[in-house]
PDB file of N, CA and C in Angstrom:
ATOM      1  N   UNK A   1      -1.358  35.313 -35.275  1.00  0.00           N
ATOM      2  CA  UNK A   1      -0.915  34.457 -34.198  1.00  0.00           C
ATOM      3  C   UNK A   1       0.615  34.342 -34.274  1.00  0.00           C
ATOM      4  N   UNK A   2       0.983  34.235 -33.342  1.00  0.00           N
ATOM      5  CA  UNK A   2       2.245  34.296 -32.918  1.00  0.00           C
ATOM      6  C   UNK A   2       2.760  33.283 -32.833  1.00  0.00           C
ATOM      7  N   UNK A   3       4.249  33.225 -32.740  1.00  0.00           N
ATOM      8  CA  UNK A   3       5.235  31.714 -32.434  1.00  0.00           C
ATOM      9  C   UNK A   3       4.856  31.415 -30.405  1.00  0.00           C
ATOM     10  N   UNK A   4       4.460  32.074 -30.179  1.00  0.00           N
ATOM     11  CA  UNK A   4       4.472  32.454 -28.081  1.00  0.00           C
ATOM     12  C   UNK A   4       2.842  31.603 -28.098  1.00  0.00           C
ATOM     13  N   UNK A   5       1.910  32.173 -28.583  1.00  0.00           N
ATOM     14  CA  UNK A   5       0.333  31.931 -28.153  1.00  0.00           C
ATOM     15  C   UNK A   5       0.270  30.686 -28.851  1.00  0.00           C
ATOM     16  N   UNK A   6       1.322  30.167 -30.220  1.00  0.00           N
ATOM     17  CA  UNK A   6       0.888  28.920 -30.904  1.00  0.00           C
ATOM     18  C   UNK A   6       1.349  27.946 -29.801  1.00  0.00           C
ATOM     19  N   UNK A   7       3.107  28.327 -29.438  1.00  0.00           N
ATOM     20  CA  UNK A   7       3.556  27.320 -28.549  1.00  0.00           C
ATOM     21  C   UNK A   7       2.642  26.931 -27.469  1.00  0.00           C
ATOM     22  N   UNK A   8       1.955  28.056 -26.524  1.00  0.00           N
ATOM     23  CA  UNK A   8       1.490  27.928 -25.523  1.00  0.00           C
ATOM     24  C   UNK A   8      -0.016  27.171 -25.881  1.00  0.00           C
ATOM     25  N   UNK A   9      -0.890  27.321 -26.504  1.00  0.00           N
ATOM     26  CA  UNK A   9      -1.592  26.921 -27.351  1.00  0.00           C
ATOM     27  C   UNK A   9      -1.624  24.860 -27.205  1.00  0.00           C
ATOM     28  N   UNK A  10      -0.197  25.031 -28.262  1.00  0.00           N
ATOM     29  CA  UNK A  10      -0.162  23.544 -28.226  1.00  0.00           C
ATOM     30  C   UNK A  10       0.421  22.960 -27.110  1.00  0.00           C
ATOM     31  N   UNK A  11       0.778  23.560 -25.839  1.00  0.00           N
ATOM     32  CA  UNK A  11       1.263  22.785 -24.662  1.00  0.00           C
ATOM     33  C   UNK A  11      -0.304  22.644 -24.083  1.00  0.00           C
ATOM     34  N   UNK A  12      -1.010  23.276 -23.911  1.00  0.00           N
ATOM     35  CA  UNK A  12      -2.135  23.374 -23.103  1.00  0.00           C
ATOM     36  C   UNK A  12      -3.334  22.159 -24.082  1.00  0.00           C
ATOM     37  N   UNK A  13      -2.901  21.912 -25.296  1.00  0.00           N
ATOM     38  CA  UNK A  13      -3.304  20.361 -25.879  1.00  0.00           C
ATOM     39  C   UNK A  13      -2.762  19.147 -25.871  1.00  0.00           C
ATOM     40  N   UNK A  14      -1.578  18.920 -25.811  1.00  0.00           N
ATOM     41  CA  UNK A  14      -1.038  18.069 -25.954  1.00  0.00           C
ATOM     42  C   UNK A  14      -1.705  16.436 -25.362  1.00  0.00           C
ATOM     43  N   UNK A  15      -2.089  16.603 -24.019  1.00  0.00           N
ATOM     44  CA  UNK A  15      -2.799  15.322 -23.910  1.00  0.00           C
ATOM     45  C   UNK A  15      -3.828  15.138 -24.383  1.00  0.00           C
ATOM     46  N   UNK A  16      -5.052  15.800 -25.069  1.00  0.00           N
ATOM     47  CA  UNK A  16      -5.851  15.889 -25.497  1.00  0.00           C
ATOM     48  C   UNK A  16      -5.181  14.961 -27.203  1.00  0.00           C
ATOM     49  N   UNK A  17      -4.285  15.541 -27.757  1.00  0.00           N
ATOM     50  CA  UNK A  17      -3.816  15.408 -29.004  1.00  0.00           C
ATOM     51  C   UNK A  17      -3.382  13.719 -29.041  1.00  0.00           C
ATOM     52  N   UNK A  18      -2.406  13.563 -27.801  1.00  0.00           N
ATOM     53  CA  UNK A  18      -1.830  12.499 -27.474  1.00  0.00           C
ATOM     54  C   UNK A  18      -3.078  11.413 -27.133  1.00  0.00           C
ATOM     55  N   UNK A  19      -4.113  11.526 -26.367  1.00  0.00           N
ATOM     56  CA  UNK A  19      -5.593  10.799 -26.472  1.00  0.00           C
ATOM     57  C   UNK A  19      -6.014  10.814 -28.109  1.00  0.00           C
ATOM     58  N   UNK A  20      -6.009  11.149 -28.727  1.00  0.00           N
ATOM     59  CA  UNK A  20      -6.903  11.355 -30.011  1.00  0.00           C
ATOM     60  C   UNK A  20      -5.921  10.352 -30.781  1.00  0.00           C
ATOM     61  N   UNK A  21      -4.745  10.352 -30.653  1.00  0.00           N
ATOM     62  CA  UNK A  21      -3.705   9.649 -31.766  1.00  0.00           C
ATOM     63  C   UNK A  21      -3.560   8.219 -30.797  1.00  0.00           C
ATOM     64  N   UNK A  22      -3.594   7.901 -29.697  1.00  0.00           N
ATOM     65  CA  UNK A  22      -3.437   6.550 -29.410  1.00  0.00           C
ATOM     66  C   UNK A  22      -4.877   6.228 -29.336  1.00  0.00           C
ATOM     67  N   UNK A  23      -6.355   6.641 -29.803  1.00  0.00           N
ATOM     68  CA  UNK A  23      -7.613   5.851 -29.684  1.00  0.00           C
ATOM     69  C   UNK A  23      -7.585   5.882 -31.263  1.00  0.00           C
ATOM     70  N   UNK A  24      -7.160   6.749 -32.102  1.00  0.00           N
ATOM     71  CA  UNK A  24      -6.649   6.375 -33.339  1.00  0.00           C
ATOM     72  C   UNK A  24      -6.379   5.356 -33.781  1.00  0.00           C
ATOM     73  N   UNK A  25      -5.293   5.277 -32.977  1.00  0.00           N
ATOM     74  CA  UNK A  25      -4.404   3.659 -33.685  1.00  0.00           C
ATOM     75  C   UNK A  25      -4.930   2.714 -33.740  1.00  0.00           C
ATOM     76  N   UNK A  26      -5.581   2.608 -32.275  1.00  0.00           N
ATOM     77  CA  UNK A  26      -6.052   1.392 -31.478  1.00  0.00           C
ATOM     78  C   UNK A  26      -7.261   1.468 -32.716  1.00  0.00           C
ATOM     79  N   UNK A  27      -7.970   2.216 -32.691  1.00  0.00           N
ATOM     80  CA  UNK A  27      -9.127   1.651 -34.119  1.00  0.00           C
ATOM     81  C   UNK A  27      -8.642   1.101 -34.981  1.00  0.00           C
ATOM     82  N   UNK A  28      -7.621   1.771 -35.247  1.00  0.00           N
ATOM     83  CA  UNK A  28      -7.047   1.298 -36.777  1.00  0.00           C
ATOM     84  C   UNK A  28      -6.385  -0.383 -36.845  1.00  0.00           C
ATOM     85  N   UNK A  29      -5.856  -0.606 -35.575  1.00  0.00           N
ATOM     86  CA  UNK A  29      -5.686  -1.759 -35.663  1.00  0.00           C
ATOM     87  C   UNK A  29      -6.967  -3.072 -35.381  1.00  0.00           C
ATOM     88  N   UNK A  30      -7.969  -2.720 -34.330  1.00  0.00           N
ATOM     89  CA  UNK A  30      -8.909  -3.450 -34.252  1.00  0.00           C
ATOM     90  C   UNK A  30     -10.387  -3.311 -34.904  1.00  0.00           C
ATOM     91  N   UNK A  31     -10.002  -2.746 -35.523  1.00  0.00           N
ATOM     92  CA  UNK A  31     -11.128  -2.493 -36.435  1.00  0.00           C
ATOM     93  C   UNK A  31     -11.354  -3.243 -37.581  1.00  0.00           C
ATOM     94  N   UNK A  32     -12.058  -4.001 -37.642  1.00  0.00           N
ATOM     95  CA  UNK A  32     -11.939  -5.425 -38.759  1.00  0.00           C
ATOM     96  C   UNK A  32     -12.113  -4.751 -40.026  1.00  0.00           C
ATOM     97  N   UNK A  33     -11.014  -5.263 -41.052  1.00  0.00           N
ATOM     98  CA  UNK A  33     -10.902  -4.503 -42.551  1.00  0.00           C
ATOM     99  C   UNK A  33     -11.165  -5.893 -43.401  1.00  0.00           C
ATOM    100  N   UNK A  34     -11.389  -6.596 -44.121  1.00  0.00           N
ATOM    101  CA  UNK A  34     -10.969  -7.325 -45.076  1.00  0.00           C
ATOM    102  C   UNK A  34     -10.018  -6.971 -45.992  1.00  0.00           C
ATOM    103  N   UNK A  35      -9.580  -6.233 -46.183  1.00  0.00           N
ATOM    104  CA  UNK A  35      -7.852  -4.956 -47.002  1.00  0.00           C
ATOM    105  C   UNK A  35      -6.815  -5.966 -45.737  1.00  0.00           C
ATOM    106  N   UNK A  36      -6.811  -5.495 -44.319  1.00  0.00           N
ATOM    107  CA  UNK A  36      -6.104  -6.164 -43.213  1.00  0.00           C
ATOM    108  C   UNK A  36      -5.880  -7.408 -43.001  1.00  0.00           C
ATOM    109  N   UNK A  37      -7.175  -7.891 -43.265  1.00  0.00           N
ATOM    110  CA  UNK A  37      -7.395  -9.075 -42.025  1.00  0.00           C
ATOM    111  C   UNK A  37      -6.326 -10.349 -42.526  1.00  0.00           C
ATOM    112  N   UNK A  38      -5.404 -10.476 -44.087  1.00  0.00           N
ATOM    113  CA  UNK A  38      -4.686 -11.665 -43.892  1.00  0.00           C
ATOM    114  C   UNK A  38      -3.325 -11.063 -43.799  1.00  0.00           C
ATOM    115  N   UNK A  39      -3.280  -9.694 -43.869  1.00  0.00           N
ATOM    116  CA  UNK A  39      -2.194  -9.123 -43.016  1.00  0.00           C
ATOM    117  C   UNK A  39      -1.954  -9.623 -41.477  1.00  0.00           C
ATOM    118  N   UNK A  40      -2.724  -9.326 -40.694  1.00  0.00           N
ATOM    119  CA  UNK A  40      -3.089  -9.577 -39.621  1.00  0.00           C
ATOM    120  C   UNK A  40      -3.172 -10.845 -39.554  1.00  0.00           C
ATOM    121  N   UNK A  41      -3.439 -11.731 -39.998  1.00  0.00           N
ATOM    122  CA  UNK A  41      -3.062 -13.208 -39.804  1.00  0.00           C
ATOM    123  C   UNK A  41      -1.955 -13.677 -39.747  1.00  0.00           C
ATOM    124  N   UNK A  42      -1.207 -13.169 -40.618  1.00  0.00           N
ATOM    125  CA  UNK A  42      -0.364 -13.615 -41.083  1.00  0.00           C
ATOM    126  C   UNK A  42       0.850 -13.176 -39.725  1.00  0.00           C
ATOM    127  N   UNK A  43       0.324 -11.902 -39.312  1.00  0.00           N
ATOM    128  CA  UNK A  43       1.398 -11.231 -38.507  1.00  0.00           C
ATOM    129  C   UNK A  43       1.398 -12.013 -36.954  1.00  0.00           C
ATOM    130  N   UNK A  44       0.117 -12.345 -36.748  1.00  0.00           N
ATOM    131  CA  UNK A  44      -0.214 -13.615 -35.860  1.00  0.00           C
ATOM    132  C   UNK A  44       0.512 -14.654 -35.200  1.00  0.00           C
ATOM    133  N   UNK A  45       0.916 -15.138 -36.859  1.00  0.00           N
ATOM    134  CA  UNK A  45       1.246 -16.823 -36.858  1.00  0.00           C
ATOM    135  C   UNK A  45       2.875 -16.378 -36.798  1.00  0.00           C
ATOM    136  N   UNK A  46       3.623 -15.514 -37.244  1.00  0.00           N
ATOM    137  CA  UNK A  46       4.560 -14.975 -36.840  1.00  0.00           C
ATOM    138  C   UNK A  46       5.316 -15.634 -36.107  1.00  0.00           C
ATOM    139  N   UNK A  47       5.196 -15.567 -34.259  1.00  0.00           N
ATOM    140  CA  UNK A  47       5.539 -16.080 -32.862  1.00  0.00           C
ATOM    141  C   UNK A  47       5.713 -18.077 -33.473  1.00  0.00           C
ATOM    142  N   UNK A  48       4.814 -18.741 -34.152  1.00  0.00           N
ATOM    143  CA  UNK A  48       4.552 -20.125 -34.071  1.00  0.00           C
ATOM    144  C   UNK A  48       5.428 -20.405 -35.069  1.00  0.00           C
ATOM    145  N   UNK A  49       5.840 -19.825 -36.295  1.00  0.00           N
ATOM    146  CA  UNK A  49       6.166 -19.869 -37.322  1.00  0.00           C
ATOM    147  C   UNK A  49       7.927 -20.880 -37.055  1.00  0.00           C
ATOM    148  N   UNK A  50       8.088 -22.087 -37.655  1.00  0.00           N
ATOM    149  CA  UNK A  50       9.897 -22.444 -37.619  1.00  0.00           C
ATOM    150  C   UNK A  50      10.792 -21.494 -38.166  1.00  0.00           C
ATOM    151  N   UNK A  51      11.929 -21.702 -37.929  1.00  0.00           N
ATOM    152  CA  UNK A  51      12.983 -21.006 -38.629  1.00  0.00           C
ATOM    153  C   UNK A  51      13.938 -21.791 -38.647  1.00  0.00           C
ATOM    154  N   UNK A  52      14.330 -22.415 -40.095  1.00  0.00           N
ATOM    155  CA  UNK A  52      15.143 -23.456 -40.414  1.00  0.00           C
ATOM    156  C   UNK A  52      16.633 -22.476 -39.990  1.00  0.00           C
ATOM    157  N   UNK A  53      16.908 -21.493 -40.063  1.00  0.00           N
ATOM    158  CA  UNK A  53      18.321 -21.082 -39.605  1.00  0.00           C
ATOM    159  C   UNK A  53      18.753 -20.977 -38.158  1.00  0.00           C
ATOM    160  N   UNK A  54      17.731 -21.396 -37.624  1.00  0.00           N
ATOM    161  CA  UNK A  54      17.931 -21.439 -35.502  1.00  0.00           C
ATOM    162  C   UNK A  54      18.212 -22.453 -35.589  1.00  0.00           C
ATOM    163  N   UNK A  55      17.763 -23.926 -35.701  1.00  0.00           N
ATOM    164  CA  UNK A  55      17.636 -24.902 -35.557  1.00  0.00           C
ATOM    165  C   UNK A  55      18.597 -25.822 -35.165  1.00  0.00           C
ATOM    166  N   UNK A  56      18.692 -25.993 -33.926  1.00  0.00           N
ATOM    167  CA  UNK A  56      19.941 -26.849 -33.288  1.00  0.00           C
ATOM    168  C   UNK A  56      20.116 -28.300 -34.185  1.00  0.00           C
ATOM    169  N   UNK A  57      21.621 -28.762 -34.547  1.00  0.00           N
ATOM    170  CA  UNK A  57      21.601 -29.846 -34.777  1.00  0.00           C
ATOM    171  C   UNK A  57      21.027 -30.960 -34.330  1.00  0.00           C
ATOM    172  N   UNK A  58      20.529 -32.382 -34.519  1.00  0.00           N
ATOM    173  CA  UNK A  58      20.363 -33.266 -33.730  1.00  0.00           C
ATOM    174  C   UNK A  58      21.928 -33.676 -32.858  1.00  0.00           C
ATOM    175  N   UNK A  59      21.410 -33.937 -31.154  1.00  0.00           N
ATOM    176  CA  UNK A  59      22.599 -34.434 -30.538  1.00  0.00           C
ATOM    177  C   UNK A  59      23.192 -32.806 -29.901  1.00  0.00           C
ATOM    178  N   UNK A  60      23.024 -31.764 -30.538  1.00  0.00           N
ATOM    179  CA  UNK A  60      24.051 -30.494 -29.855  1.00  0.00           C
ATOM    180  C   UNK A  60      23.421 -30.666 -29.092  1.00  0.00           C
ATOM    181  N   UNK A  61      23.901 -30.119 -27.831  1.00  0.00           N
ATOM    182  CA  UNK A  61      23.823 -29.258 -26.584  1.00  0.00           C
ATOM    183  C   UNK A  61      23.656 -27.984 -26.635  1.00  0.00           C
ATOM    184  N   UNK A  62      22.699 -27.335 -25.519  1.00  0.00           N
ATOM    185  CA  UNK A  62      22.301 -25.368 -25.225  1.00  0.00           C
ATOM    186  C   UNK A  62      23.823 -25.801 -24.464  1.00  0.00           C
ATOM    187  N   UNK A  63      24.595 -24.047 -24.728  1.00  0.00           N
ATOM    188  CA  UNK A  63      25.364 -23.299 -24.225  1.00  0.00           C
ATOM    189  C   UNK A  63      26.511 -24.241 -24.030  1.00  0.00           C
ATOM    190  N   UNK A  64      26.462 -24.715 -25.137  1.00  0.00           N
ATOM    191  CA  UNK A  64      28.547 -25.272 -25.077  1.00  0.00           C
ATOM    192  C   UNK A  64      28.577 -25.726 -26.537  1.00  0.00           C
TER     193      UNK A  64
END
């Protein structure tokens, strides 16, 4: 096999390849693990989580 029939080869797969690796993922992420799952919690609470270094003084003002 050639560098010509491989290229052509893998153009004539590519969405096929590209389907197989994003239903991949998607398992891999919703697929309940106990190895994951306080990963995944944790990555969750993330968004809710404080951050004492944002934290406007009491009394400041947004944008001055």
């Amino acid at each position: 096999m050639d560098w010509i029939n491989l290229s052509t080869f893998v153009k004539d797969f590519w969405g096929v390849w590209l389907m197989l690796l994003f239903f991949g993922a998607t398992a891999w992420a919703l697929w309940p693990s106990k190895k994951r799952k306080e990963y995944m919690d944790q990555a969750a609470r993330i968004p809710f989580k404080e951050d004492d270094t944002h934290r406007r003084a009491p009394g400041a003002r947004m944008g001055g």
